[in-house]
Protein backbone atom coordinates (compact mmCIF):
# COMPACT_ATOMS: atom_id res chain seq x y z
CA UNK A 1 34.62 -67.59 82.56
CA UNK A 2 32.20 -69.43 80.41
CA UNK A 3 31.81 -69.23 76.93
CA UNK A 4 27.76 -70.20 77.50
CA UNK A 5 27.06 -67.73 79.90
CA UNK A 6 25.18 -65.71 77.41
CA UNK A 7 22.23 -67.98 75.80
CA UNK A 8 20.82 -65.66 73.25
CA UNK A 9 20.78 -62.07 71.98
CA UNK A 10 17.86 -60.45 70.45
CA UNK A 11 16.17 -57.42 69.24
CA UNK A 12 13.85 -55.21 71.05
CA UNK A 13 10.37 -55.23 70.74
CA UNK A 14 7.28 -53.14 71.93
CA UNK A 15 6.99 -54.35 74.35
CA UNK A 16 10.33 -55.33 75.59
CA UNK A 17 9.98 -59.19 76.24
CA UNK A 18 11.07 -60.83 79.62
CA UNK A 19 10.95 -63.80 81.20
CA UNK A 20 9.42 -65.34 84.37
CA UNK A 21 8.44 -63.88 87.15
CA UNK A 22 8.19 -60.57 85.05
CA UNK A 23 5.62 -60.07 82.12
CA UNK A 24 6.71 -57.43 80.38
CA UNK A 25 8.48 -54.52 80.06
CA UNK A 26 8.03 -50.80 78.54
CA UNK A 27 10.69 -47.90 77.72
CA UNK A 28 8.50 -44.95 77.09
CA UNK A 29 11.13 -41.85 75.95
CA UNK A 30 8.45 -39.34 74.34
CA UNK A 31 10.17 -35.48 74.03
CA UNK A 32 7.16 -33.38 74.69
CA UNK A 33 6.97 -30.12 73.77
CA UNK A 34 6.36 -26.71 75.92
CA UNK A 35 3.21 -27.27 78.27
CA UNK A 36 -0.09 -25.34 78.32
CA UNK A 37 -1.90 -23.79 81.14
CA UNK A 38 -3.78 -27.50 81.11
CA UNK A 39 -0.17 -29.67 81.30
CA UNK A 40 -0.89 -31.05 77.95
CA UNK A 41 1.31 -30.17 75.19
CA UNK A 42 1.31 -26.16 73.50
CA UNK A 43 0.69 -27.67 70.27
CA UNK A 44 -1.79 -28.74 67.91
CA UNK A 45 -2.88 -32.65 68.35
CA UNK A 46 -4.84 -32.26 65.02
CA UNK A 47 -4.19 -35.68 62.97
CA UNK A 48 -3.45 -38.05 66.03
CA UNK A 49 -5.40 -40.70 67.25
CA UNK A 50 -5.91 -39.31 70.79
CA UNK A 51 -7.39 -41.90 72.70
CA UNK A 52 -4.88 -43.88 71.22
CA UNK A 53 -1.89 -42.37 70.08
CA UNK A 54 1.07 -44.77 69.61
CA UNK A 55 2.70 -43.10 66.73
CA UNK A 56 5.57 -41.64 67.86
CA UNK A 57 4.63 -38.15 65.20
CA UNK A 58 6.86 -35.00 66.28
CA UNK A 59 8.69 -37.10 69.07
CA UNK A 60 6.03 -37.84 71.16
CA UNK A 61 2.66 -40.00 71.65
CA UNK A 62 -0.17 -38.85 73.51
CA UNK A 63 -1.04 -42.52 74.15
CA UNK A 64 -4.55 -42.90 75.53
CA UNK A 65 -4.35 -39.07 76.94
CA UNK A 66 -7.02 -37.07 74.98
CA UNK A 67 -5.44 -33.77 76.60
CA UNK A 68 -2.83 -34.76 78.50
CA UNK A 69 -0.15 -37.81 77.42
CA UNK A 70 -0.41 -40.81 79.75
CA UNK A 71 -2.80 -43.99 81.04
CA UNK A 72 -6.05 -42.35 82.10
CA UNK A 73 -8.06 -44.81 85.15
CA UNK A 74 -7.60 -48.37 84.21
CA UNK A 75 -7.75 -51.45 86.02
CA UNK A 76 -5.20 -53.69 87.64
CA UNK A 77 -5.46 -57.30 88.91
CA UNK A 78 -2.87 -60.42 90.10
CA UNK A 79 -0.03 -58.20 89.72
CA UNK A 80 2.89 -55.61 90.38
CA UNK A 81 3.80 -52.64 88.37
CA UNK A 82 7.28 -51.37 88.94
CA UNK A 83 7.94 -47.45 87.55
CA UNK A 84 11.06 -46.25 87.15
CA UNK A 85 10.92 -42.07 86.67
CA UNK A 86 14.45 -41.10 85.12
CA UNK A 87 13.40 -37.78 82.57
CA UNK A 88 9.85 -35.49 83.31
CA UNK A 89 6.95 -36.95 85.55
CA UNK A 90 4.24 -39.07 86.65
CA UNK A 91 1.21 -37.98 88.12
CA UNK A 92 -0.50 -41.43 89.98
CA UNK A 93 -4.20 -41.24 91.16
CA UNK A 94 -5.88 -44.59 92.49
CA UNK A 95 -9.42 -46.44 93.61
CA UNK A 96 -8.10 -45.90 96.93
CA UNK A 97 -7.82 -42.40 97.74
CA UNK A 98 -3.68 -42.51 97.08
CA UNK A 99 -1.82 -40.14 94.56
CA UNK A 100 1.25 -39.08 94.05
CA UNK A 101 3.33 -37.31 91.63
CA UNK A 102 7.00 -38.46 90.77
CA UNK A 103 10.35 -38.22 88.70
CA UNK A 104 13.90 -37.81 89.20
CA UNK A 105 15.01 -41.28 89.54
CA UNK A 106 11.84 -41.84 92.20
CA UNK A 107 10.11 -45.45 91.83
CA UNK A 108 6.47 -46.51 92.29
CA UNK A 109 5.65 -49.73 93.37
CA UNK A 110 2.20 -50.83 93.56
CA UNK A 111 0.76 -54.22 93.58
CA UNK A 112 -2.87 -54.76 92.45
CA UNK A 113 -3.16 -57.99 94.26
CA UNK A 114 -7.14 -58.10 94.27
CA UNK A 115 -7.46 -55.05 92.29
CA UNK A 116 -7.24 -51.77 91.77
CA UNK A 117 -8.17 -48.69 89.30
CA UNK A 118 -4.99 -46.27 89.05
CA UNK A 119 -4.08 -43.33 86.27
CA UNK A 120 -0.77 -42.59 85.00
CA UNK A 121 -0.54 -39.02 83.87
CA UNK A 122 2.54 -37.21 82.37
CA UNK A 123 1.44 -33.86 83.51
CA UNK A 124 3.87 -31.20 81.04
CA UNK A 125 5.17 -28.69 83.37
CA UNK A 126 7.66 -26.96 82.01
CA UNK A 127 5.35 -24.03 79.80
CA UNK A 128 9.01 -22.25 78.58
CA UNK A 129 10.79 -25.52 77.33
CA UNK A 130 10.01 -28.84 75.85
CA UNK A 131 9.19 -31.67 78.83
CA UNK A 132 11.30 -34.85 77.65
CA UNK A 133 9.80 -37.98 79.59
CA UNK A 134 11.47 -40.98 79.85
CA UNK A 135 10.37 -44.04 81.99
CA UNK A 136 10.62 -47.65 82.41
CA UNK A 137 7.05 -50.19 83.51
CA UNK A 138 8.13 -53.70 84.65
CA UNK A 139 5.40 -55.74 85.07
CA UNK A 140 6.54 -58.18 87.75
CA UNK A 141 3.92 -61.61 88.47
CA UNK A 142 2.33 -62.49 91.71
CA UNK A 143 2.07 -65.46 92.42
CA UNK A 144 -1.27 -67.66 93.10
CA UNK A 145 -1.10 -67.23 96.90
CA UNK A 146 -0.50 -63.39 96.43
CA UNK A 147 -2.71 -62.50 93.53
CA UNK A 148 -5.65 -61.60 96.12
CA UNK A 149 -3.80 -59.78 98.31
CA UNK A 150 -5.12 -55.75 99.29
CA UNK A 151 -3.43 -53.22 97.31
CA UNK A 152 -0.32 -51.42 97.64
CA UNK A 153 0.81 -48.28 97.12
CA UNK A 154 4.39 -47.09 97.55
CA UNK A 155 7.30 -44.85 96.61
CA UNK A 156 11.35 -45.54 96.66
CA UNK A 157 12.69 -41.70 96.54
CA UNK A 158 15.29 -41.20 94.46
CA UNK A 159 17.44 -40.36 98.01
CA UNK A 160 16.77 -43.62 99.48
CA UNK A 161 17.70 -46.15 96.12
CA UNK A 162 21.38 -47.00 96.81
CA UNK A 163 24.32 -46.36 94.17
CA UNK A 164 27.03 -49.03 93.36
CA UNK A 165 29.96 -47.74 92.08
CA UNK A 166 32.74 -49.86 90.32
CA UNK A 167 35.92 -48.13 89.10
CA UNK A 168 38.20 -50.95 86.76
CA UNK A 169 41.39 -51.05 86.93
CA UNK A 170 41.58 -48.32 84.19
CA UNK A 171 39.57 -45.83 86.13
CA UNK A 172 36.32 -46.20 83.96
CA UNK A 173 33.36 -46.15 85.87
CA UNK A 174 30.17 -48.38 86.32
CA UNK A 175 27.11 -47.28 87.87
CA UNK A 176 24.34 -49.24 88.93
CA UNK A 177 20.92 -47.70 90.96
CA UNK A 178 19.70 -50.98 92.69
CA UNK A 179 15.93 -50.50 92.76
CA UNK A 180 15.52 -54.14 93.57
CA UNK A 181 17.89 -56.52 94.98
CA UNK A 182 21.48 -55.43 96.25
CA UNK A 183 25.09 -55.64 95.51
CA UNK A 184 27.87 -56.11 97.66
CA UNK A 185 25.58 -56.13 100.50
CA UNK A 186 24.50 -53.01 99.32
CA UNK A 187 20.84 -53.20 99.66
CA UNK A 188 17.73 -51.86 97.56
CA UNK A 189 14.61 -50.05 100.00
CA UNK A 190 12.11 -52.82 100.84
CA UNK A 191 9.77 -53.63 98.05
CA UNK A 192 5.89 -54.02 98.47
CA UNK A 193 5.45 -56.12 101.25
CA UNK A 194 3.52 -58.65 98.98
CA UNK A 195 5.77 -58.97 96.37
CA UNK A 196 7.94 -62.12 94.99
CA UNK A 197 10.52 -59.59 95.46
CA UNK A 198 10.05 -59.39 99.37
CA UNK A 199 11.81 -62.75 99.85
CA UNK A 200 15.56 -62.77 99.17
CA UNK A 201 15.54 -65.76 98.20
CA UNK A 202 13.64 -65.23 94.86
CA UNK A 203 17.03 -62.81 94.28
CA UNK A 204 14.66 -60.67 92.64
CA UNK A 205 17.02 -57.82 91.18
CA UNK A 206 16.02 -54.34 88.92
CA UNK A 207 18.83 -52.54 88.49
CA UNK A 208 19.63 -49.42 85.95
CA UNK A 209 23.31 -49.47 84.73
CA UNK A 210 25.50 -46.79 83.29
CA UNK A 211 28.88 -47.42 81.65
CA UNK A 212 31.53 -45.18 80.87
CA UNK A 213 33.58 -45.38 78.05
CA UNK A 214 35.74 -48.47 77.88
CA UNK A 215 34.30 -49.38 81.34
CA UNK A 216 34.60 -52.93 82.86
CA UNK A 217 32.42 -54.43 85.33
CA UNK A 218 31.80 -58.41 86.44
CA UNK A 219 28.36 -58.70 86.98
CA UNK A 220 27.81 -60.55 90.72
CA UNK A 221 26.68 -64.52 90.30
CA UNK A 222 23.08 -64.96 91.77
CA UNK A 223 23.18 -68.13 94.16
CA UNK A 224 20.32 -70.21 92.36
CA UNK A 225 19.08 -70.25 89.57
CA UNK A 226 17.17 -67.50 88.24
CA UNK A 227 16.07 -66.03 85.33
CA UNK A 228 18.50 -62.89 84.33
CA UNK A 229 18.50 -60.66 81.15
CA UNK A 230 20.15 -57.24 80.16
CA UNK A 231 18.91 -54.92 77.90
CA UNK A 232 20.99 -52.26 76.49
CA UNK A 233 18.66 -49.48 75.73
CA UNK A 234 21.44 -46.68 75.10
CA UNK A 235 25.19 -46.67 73.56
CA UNK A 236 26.70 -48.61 70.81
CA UNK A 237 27.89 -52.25 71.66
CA UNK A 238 28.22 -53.59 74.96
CA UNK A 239 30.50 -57.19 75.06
CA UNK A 240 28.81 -59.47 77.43
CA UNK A 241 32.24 -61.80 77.56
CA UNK A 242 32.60 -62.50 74.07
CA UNK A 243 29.54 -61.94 72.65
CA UNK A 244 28.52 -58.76 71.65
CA UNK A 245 25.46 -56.76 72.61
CA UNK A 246 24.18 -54.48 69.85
CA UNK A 247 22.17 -51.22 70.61
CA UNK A 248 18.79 -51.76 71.32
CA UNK A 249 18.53 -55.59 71.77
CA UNK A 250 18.74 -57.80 75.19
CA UNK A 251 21.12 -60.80 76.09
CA UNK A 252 19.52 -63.68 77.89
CA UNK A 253 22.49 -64.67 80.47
CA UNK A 254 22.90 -67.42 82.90
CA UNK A 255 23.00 -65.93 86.33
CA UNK A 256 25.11 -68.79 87.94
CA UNK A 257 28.24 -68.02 85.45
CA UNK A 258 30.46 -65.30 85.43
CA UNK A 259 29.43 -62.42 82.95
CA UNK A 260 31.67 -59.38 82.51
CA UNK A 261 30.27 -56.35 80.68
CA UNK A 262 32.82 -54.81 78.45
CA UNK A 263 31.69 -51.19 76.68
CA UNK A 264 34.09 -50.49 73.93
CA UNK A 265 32.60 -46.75 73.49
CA UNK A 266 29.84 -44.07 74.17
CA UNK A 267 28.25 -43.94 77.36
CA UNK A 268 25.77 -47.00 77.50
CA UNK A 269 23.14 -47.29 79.45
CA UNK A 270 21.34 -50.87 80.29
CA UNK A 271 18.38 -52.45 82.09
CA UNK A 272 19.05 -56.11 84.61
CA UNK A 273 16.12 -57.89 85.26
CA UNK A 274 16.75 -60.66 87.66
CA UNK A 275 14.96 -63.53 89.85
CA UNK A 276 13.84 -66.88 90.62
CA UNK A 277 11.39 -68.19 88.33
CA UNK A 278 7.40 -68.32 89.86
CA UNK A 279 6.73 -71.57 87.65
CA UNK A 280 2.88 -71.34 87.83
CA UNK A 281 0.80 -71.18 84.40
CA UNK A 282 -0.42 -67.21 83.41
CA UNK A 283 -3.42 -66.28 81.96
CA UNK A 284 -3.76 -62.65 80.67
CA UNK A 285 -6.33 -60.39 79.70
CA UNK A 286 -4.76 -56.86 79.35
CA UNK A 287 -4.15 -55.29 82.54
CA UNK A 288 -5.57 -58.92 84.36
CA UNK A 289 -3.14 -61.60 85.15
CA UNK A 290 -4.61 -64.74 86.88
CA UNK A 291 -3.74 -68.25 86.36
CA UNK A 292 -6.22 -69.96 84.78
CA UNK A 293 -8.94 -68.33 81.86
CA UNK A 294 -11.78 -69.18 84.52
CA UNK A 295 -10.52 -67.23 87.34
CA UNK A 296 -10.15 -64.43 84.09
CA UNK A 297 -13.83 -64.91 83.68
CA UNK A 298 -14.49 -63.86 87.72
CA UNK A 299 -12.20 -61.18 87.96
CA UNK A 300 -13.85 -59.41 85.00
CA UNK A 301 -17.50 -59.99 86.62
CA UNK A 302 -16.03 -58.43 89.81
CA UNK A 303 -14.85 -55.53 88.45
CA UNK A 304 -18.00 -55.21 86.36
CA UNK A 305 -19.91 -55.53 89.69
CA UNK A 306 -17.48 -53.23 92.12
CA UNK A 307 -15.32 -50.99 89.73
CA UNK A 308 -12.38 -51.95 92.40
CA UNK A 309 -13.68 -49.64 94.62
CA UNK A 310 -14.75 -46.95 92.05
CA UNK A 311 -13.18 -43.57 90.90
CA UNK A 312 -13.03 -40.84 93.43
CA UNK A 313 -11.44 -38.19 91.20
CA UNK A 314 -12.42 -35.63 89.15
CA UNK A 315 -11.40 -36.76 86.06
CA UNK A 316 -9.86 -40.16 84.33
CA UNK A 317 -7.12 -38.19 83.36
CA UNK A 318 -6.58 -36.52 86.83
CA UNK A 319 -3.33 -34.61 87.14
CA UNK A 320 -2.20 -32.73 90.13
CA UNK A 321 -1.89 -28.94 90.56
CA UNK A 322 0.70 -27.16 88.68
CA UNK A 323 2.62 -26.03 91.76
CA UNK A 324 2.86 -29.30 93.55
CA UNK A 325 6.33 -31.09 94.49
CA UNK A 326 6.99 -34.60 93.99
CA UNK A 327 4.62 -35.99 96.62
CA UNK A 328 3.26 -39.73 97.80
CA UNK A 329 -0.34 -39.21 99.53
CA UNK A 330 -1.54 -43.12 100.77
CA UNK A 331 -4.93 -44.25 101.12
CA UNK A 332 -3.84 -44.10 104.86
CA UNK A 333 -3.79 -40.29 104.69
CA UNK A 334 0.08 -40.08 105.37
CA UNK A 335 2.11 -37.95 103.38
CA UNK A 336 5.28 -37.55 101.65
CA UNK A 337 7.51 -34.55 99.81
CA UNK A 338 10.07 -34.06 98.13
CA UNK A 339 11.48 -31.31 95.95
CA UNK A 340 10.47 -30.99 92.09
């Protein structure tokens, strides 16, 4: 066991910093209140910026919801967005015809590629008890050959993302939901078909850990190298070998050495983000990623020109009925369900 397996620890930020071929990402926890007849909150929003509402005030942000909390229609280019539903829901609505409406541990995986205008809504529909939402967003690179590619849409049901379960030889218990990646041959569903995830050997790996009490558990050695950090998100101190892993702050770790998690006490609950580096330059502009300020510059004067296709909903902030299950709709016309 190494002594340098684990480079650095740090705090966490807004957003939570990561390293190539990710770009960021966001742990949104907001405890809503009741819902209304319009799935917004059952309270007064008097005194927040709605539009954009960051603050946190009562337990909750609105964010750029005027009525209801969430993303209303935005643009996407050159990248992925991986959403990870674990409290409340998401309502998705996109440029091309696709919506969908998810939570329980469900996942949605689109890739912008050439680009794409979607919504995030967190429709409130509980109207008897307060609607606690809690998600992740990992923003995970294309790379140059891929940042053109058509859109995709997709969902990983909470049914079909696989499980690992390690017991120590004290009978604690680790569990891990593999959204990307696997473990023990223990395989996550196929990720868009565009992604730097697609290809194994990229060893591009999201996985969601819980931790008992005094639980033990030797994280698996990737077989290149790769960029790897853990973020502990929930819990008290997690050891990463001998170095210890406050609450709320991330370990940088070398994925080619042998790392064994150690939590002393409390549940704790962590975030892996895993995978071969894509080693090309980035170039951002909010929701654009490209790799050079120029190709920036012509993404912005085709979106200008086409809208990415335009907005075929009612509303920027469009939210599906009341009554609906967790559902996938594709531009395709096929259709998915599940139960709420």
């Amino acid at each position: 066991m190494s002594h340098n397996a684990v480079k650095n620890v740090s705090p966490l930020q807004m957003p939570w910093a990561t390293r190539d071929p990710f770009l960021f990402c966001v742990h949104h926890l907001d405890r809503y209140p009741k819902g209304n007849q319009n799935l917004g909150p059952s309270v007064s929003l008097s005194g927040r910026a709605t539009g954009s509402d960051f603050s946190g005030k009562d337990g909750f942000s609105m964010y750029h919801g005027q009525n209801i909390p969430g993303f209303p229609a935005h643009p996407h280019s050159g990248f992925e967005t991986v959403t990870i539903g674990k409290q409340g829901f998401v309502d998705h609505s996109d440029s091309l015809g696709a919506a969908g409406r998810f939570g329980r541990g469900d996942v949605q995986w689109m890739t912008a590629g050439k680009g794409v205008q979607h919504c995030e809504m967190f429709p409130l529909l509980n109207q008897e008890e307060p609607n606690t939402l809690e998600i992740f967003q990992i923003w995970l690179n294309l790379p140059k050959a891929s940042k053109k590619v058509e859109p995709h849409f997709a969902m990983l049901w909470q049914d079909t993302i696989p499980t690992y379960t390690y017991k120590d030889e004290e009978g604690h218990t680790t569990y891990v939901d593999i959204v990307a990646g696997e473990i023990e041959g223990m395989k996550a569903p196929a990720p868009a078909p565009s992604s730097w995830a697609a290809d194994p050997g990229n060893e591009v790996c999201i996985w969601t850990i819980k931790m008992e009490p005094g639980a033990r558990w030797t994280l698996p050695v990737a077989q290149g190298e790769v960029n790897r950090n853990i973020y502990l998100y929930e819990g008290n101190t997690v050891r990463a070998n001998e170095t210890n892993i406050p609450l709320n702050h991330t370990a940088e770790l070398d994925a080619v050495e042998q790392v064994t998690l150690i939590n002393e006490d409390h549940t704790a609950y962590l975030l892996l983000l895993q995978g071969r580096p894509i080693n090309e330059p980035v170039a951002q502009y909010g929701p654009f990623v490209m790799n050079s300020q120029e190709e920036i510059r012509q993404l912005m004067h085709e979106y200008g020109r086409t809208e990415f296709g335009g907005w075929p909903w009612p509303s920027a902030e469009n939210v599906h009925h009341a009554d609906k299950p967790r559902f996938a709709k594709y531009a395709d016309g096929r259709e998915e369900s599940r139960d709420r």
